[in-house]
PDB file of N, CA and C in Angstrom:
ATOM      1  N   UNK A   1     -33.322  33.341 -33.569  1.00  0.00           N
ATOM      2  CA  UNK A   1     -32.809  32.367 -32.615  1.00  0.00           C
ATOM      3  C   UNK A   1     -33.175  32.846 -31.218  1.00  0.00           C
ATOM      4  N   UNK A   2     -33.714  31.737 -30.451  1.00  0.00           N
ATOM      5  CA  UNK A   2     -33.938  32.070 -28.966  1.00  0.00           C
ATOM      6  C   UNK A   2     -32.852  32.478 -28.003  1.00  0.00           C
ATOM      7  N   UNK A   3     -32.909  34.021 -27.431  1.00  0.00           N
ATOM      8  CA  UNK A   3     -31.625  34.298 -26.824  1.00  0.00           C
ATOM      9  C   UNK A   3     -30.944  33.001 -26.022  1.00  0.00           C
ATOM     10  N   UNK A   4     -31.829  32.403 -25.189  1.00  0.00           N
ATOM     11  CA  UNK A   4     -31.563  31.543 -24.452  1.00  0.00           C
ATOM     12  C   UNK A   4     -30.778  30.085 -24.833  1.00  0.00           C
ATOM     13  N   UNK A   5     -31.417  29.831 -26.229  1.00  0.00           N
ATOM     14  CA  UNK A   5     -30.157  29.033 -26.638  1.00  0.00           C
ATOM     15  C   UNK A   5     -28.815  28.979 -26.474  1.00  0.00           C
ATOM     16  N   UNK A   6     -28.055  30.099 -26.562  1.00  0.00           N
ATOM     17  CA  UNK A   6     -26.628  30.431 -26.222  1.00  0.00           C
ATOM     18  C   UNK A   6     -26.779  30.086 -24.836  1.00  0.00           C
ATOM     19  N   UNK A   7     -27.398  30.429 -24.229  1.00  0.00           N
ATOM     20  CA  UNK A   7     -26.941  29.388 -22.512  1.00  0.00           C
ATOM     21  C   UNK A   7     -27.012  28.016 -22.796  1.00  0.00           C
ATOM     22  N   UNK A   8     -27.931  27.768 -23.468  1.00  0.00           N
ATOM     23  CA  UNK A   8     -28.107  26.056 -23.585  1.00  0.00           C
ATOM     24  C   UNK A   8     -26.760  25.329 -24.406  1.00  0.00           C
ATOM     25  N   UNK A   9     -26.622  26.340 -25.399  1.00  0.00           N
ATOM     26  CA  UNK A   9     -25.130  25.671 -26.232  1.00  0.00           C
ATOM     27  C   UNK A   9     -23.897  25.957 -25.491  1.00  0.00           C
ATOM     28  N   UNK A  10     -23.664  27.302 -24.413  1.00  0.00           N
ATOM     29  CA  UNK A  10     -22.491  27.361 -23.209  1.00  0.00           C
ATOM     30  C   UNK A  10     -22.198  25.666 -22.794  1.00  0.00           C
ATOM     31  N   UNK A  11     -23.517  25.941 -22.182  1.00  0.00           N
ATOM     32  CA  UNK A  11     -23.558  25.007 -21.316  1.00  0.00           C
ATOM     33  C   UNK A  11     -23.113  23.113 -21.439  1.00  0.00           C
ATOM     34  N   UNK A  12     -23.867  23.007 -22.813  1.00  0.00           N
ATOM     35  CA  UNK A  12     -23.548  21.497 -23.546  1.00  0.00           C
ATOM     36  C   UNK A  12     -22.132  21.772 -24.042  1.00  0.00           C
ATOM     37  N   UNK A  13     -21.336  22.792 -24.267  1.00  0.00           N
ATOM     38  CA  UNK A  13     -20.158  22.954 -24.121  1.00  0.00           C
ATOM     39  C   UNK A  13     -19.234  23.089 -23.166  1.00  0.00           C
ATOM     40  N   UNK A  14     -19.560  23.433 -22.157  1.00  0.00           N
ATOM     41  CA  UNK A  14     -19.597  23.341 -20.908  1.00  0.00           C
ATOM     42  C   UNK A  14     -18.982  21.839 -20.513  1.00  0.00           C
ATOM     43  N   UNK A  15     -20.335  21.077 -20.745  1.00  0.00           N
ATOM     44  CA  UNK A  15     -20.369  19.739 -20.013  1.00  0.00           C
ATOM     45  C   UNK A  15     -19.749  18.697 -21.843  1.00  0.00           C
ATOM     46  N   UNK A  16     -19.104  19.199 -22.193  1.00  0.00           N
ATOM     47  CA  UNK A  16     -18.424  18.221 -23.389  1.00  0.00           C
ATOM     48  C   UNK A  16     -19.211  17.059 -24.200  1.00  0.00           C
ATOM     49  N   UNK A  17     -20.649  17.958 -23.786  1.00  0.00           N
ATOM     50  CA  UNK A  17     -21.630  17.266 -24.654  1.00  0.00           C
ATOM     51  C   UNK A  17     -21.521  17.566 -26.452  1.00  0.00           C
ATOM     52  N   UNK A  18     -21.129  18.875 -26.228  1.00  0.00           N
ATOM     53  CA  UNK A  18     -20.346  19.472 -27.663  1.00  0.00           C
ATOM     54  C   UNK A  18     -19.266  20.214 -27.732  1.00  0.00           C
ATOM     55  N   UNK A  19     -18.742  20.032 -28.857  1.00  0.00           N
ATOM     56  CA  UNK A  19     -17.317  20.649 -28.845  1.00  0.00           C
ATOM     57  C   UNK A  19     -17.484  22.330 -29.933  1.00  0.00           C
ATOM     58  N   UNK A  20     -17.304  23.294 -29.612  1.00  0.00           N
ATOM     59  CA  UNK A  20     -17.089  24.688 -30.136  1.00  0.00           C
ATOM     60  C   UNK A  20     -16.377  25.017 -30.587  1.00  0.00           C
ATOM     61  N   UNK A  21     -15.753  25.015 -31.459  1.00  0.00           N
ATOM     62  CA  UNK A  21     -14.781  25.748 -32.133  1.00  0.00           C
ATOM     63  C   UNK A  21     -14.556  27.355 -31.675  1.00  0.00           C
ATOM     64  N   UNK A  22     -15.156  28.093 -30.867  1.00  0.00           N
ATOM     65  CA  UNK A  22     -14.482  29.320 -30.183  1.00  0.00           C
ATOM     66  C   UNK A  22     -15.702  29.695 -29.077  1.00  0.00           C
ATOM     67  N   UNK A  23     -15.276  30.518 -28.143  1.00  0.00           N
ATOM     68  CA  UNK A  23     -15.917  31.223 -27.197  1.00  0.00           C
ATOM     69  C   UNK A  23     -17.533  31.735 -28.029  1.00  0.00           C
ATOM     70  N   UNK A  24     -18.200  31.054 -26.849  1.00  0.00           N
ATOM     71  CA  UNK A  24     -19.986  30.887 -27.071  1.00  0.00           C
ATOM     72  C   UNK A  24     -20.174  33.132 -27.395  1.00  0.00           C
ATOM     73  N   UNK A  25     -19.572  33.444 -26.859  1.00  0.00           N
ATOM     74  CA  UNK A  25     -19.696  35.024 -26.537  1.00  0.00           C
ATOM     75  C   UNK A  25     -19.119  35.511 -27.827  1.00  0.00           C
ATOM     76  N   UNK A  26     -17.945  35.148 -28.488  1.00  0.00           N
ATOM     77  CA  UNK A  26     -17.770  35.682 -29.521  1.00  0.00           C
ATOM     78  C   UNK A  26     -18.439  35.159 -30.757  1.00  0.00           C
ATOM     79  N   UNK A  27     -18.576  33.671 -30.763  1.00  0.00           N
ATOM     80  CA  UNK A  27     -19.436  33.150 -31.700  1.00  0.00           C
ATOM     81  C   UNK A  27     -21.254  34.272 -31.709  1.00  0.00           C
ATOM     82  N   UNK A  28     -21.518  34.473 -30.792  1.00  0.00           N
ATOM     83  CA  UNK A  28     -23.157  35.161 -30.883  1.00  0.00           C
ATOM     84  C   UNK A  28     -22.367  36.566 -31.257  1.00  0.00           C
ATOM     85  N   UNK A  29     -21.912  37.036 -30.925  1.00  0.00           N
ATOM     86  CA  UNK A  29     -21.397  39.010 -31.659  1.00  0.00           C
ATOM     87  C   UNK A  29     -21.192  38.391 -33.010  1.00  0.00           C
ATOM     88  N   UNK A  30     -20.071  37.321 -33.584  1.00  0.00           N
ATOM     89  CA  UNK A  30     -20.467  37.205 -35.043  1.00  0.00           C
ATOM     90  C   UNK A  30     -21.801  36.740 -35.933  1.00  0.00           C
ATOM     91  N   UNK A  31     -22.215  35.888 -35.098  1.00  0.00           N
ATOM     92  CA  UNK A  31     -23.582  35.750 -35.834  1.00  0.00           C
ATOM     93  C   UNK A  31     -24.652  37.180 -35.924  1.00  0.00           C
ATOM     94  N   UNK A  32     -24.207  37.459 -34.694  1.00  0.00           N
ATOM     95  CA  UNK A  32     -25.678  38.974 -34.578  1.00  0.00           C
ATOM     96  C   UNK A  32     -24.856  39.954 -35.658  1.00  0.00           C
ATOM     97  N   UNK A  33     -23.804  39.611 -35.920  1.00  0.00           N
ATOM     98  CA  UNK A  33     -22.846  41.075 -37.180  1.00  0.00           C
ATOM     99  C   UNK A  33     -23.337  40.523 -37.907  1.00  0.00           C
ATOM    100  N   UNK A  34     -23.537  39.255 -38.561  1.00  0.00           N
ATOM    101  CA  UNK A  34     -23.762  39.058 -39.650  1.00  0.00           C
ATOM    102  C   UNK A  34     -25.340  38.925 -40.159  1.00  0.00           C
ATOM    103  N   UNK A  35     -26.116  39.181 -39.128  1.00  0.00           N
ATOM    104  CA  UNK A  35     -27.700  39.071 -39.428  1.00  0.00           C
ATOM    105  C   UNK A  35     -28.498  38.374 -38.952  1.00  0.00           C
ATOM    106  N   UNK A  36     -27.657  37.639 -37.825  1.00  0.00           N
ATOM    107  CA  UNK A  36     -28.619  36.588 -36.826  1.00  0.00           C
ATOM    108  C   UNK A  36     -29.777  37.063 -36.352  1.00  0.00           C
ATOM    109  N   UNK A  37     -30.800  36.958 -36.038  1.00  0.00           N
ATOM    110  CA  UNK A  37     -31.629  37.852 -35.304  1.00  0.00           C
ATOM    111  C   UNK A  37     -31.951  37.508 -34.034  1.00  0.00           C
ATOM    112  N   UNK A  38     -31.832  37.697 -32.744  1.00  0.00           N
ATOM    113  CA  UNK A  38     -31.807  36.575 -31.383  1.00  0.00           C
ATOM    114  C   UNK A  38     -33.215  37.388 -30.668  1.00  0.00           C
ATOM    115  N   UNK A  39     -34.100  36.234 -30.175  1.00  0.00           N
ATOM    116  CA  UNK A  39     -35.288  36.797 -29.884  1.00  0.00           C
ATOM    117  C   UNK A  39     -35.646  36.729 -28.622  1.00  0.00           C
ATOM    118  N   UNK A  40     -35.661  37.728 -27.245  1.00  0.00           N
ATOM    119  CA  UNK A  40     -35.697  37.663 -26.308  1.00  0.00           C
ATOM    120  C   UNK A  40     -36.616  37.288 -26.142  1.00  0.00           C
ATOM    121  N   UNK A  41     -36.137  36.618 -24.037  1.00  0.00           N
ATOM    122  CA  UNK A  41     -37.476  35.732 -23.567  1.00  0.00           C
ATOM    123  C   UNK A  41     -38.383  37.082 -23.082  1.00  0.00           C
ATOM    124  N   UNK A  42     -39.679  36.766 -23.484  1.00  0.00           N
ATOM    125  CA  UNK A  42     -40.669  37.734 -22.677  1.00  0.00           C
ATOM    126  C   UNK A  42     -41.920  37.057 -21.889  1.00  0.00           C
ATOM    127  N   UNK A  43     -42.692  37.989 -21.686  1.00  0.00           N
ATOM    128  CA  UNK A  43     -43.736  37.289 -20.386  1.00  0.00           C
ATOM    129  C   UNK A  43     -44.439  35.939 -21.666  1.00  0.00           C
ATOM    130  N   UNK A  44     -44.742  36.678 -22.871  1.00  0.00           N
ATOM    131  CA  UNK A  44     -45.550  35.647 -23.650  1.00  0.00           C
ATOM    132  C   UNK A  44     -44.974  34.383 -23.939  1.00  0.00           C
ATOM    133  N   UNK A  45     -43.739  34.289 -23.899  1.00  0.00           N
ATOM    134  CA  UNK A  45     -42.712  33.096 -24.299  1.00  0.00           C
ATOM    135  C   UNK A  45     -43.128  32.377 -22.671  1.00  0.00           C
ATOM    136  N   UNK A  46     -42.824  32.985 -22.152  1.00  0.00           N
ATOM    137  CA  UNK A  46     -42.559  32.232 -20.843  1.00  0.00           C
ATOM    138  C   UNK A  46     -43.801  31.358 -19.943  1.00  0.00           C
ATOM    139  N   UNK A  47     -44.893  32.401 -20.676  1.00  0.00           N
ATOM    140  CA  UNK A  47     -46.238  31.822 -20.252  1.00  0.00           C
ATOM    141  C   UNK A  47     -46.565  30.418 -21.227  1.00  0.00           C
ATOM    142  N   UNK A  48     -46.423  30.589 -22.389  1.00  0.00           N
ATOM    143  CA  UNK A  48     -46.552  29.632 -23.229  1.00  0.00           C
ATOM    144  C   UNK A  48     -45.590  28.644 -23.145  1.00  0.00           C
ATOM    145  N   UNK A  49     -44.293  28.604 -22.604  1.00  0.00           N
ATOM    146  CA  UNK A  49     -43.781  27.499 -22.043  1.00  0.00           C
ATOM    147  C   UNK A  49     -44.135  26.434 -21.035  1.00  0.00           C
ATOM    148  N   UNK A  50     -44.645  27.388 -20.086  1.00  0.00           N
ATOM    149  CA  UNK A  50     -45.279  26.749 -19.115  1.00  0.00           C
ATOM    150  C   UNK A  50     -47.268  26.544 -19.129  1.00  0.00           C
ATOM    151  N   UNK A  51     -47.157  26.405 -20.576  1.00  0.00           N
ATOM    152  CA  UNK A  51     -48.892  25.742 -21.264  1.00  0.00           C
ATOM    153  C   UNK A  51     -48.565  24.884 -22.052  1.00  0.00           C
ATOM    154  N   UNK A  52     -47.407  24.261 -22.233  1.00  0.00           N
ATOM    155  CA  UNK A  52     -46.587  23.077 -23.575  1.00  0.00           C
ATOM    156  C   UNK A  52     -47.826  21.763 -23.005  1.00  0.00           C
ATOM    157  N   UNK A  53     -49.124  21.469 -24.183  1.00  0.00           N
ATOM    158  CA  UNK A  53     -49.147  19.947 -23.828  1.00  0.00           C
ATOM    159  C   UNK A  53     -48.579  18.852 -24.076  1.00  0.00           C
ATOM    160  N   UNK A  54     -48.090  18.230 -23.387  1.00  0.00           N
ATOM    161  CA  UNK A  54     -47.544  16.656 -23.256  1.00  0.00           C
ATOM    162  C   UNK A  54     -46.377  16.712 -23.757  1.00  0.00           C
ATOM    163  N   UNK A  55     -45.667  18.193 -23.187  1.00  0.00           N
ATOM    164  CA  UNK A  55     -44.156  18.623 -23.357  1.00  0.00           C
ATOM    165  C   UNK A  55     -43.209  18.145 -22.500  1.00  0.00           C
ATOM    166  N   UNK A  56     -41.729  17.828 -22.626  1.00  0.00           N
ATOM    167  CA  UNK A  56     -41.245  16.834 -21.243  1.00  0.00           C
ATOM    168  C   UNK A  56     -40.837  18.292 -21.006  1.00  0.00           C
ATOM    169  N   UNK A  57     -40.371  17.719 -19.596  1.00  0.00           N
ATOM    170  CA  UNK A  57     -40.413  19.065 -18.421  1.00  0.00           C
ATOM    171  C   UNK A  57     -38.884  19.932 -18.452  1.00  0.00           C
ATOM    172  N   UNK A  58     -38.321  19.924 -19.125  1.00  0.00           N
ATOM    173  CA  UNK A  58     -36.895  20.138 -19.684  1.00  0.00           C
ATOM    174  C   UNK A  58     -37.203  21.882 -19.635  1.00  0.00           C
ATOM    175  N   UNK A  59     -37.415  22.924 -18.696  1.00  0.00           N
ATOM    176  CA  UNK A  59     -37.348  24.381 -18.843  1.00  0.00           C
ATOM    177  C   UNK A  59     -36.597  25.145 -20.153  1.00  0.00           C
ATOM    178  N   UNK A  60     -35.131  24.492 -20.072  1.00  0.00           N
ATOM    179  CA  UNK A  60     -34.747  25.155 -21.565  1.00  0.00           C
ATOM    180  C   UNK A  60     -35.398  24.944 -22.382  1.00  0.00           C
ATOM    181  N   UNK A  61     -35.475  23.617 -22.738  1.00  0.00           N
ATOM    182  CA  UNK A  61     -36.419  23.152 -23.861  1.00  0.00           C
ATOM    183  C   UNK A  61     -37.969  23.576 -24.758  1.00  0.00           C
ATOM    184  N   UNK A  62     -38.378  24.072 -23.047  1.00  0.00           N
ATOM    185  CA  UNK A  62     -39.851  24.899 -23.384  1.00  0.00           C
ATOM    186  C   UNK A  62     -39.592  26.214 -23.538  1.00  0.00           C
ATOM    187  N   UNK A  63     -38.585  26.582 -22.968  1.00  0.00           N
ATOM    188  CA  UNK A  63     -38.650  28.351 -23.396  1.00  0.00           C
ATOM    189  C   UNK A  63     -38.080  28.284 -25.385  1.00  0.00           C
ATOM    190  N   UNK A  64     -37.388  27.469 -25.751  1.00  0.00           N
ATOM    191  CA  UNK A  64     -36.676  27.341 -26.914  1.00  0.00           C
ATOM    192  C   UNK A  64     -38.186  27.137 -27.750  1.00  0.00           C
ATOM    193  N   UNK A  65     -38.685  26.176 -27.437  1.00  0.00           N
ATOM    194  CA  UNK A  65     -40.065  25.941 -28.547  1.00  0.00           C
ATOM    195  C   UNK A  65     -41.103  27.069 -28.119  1.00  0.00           C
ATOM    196  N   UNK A  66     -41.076  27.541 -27.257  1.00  0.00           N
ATOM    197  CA  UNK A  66     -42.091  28.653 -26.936  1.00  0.00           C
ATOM    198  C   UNK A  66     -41.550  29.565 -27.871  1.00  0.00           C
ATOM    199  N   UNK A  67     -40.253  29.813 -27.999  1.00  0.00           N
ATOM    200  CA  UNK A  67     -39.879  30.598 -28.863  1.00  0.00           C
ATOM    201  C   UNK A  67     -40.353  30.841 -30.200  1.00  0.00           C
ATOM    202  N   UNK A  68     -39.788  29.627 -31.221  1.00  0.00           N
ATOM    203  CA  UNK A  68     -40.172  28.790 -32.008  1.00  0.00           C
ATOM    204  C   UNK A  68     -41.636  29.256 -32.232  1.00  0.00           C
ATOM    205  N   UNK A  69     -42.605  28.798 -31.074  1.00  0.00           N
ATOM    206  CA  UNK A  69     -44.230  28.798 -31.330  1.00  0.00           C
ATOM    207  C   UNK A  69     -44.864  30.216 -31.742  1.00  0.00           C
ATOM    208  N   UNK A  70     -43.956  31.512 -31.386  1.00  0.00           N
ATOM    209  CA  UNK A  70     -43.734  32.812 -31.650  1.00  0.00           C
ATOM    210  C   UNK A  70     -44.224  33.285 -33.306  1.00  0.00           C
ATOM    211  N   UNK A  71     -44.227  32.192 -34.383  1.00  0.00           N
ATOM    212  CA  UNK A  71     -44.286  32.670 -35.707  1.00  0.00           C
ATOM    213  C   UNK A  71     -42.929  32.272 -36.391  1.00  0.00           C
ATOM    214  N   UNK A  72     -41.789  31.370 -35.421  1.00  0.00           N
ATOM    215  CA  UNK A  72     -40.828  30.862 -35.998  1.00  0.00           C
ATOM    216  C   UNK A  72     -40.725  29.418 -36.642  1.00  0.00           C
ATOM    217  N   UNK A  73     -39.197  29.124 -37.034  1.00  0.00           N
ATOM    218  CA  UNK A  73     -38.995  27.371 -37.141  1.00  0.00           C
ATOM    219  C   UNK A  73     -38.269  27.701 -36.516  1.00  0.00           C
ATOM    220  N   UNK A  74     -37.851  25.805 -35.739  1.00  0.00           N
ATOM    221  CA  UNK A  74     -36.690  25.682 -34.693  1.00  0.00           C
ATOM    222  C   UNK A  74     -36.038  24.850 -35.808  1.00  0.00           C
ATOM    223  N   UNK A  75     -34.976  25.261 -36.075  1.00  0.00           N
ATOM    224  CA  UNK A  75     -34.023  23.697 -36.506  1.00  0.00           C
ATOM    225  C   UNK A  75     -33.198  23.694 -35.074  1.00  0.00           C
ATOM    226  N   UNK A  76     -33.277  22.358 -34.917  1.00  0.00           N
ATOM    227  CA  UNK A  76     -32.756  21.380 -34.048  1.00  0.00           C
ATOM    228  C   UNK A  76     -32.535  19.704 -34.526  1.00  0.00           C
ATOM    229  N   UNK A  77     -31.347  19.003 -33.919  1.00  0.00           N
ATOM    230  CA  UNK A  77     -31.510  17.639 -33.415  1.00  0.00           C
ATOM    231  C   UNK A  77     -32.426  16.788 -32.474  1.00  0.00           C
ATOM    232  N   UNK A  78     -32.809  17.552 -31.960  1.00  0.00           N
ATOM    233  CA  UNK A  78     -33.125  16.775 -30.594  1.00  0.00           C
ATOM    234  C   UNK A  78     -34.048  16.149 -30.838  1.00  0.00           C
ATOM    235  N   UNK A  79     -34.435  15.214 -30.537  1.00  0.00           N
ATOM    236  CA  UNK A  79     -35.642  13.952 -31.064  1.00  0.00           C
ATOM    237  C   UNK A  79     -36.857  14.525 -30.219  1.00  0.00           C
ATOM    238  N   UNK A  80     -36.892  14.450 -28.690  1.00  0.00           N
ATOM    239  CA  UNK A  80     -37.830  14.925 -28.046  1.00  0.00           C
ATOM    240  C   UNK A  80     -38.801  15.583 -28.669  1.00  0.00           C
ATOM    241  N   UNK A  81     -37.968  16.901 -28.785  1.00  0.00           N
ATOM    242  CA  UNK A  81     -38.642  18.151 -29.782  1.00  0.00           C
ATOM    243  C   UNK A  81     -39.091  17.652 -30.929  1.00  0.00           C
ATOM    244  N   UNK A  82     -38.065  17.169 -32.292  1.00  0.00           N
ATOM    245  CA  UNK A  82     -39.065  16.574 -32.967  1.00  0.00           C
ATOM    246  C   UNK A  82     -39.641  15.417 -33.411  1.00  0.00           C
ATOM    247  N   UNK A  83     -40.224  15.041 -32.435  1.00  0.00           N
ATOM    248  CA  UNK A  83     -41.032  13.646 -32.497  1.00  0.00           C
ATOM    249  C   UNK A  83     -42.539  14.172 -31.286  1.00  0.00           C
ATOM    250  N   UNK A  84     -42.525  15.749 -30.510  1.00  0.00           N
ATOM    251  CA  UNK A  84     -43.432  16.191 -29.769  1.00  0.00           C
ATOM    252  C   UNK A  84     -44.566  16.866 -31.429  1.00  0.00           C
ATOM    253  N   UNK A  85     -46.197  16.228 -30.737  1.00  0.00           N
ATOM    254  CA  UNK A  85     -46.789  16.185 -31.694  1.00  0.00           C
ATOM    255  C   UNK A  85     -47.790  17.541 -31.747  1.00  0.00           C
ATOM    256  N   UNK A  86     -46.937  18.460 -31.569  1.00  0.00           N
ATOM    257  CA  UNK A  86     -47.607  19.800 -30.835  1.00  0.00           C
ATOM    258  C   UNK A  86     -47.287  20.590 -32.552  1.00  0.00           C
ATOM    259  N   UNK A  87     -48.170  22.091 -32.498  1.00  0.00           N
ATOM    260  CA  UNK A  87     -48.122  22.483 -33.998  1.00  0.00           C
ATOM    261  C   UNK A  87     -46.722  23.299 -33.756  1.00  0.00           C
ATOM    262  N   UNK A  88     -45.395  22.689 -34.095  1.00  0.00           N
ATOM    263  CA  UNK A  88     -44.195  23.490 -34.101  1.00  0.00           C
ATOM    264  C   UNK A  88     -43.709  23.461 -35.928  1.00  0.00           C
ATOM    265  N   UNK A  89     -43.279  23.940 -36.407  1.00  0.00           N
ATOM    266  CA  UNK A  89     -42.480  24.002 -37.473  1.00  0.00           C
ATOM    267  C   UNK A  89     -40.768  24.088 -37.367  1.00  0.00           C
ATOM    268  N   UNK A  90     -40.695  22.770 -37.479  1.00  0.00           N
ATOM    269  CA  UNK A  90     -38.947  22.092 -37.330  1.00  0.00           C
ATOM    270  C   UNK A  90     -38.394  22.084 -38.385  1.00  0.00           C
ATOM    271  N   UNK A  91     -36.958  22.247 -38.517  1.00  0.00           N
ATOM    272  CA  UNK A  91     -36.233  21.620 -39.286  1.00  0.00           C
ATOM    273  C   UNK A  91     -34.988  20.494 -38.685  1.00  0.00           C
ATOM    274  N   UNK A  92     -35.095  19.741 -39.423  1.00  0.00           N
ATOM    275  CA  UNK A  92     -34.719  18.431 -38.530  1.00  0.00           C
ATOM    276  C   UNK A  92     -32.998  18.577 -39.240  1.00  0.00           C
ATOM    277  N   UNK A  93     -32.034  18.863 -37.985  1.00  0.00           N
ATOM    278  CA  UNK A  93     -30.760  19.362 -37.983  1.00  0.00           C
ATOM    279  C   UNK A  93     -29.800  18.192 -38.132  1.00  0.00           C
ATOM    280  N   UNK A  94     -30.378  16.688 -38.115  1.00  0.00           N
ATOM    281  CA  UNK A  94     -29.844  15.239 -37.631  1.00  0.00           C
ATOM    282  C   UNK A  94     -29.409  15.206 -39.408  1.00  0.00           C
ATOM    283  N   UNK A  95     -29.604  15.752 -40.358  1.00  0.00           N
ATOM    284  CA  UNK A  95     -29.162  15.377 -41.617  1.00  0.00           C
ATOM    285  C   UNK A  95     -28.538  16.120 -42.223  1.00  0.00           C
TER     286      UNK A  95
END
């Protein structure tokens, strides 16, 4: 998982775009106890975010699939992401 996600899920929790069942901070210490693996942003993520073709301009968004583009899958909802016709490997989270 892209470290940076946890800001992105704070945050949509944050703004009551989603609802959490507990603190974003304790939720990531249990996932990382239990085997999560969270993958920091580095220069290569960050460069390849900002090379996304015909990516919408959403910064979280590109560091998350830059992530992803790393040798990962993203499961996500978000349509943007998957309906962008770029070589990502999704799992589509809407089902």
């Amino acid at each position: 998982m892209s470290a940076f996600s946890f800001r992105e899920l704070a945050l949509l929790n944050q703004k009551g775009r989603i609802r959490l069942l507990e603190d974003v901070r304790a939720w990531r210490t249990r996932l990382l106890r239990n085997g999560l693996v969270e993958i920091p942003v580095d220069g290569d993520i960050a460069i390849r975010a900002n090379n996304l073709d015909d990516f919408h301009a959403d910064p979280a968004d590109r560091i998350i699939v830059s992530t992803a583009l790393g040798g990962h899958s993203l499961l996500t909802a978000d349509e943007r992401i998957l309906n962008w016709r770029g070589n990502l490997r999704c799992v589509d989270a809407r089902r």
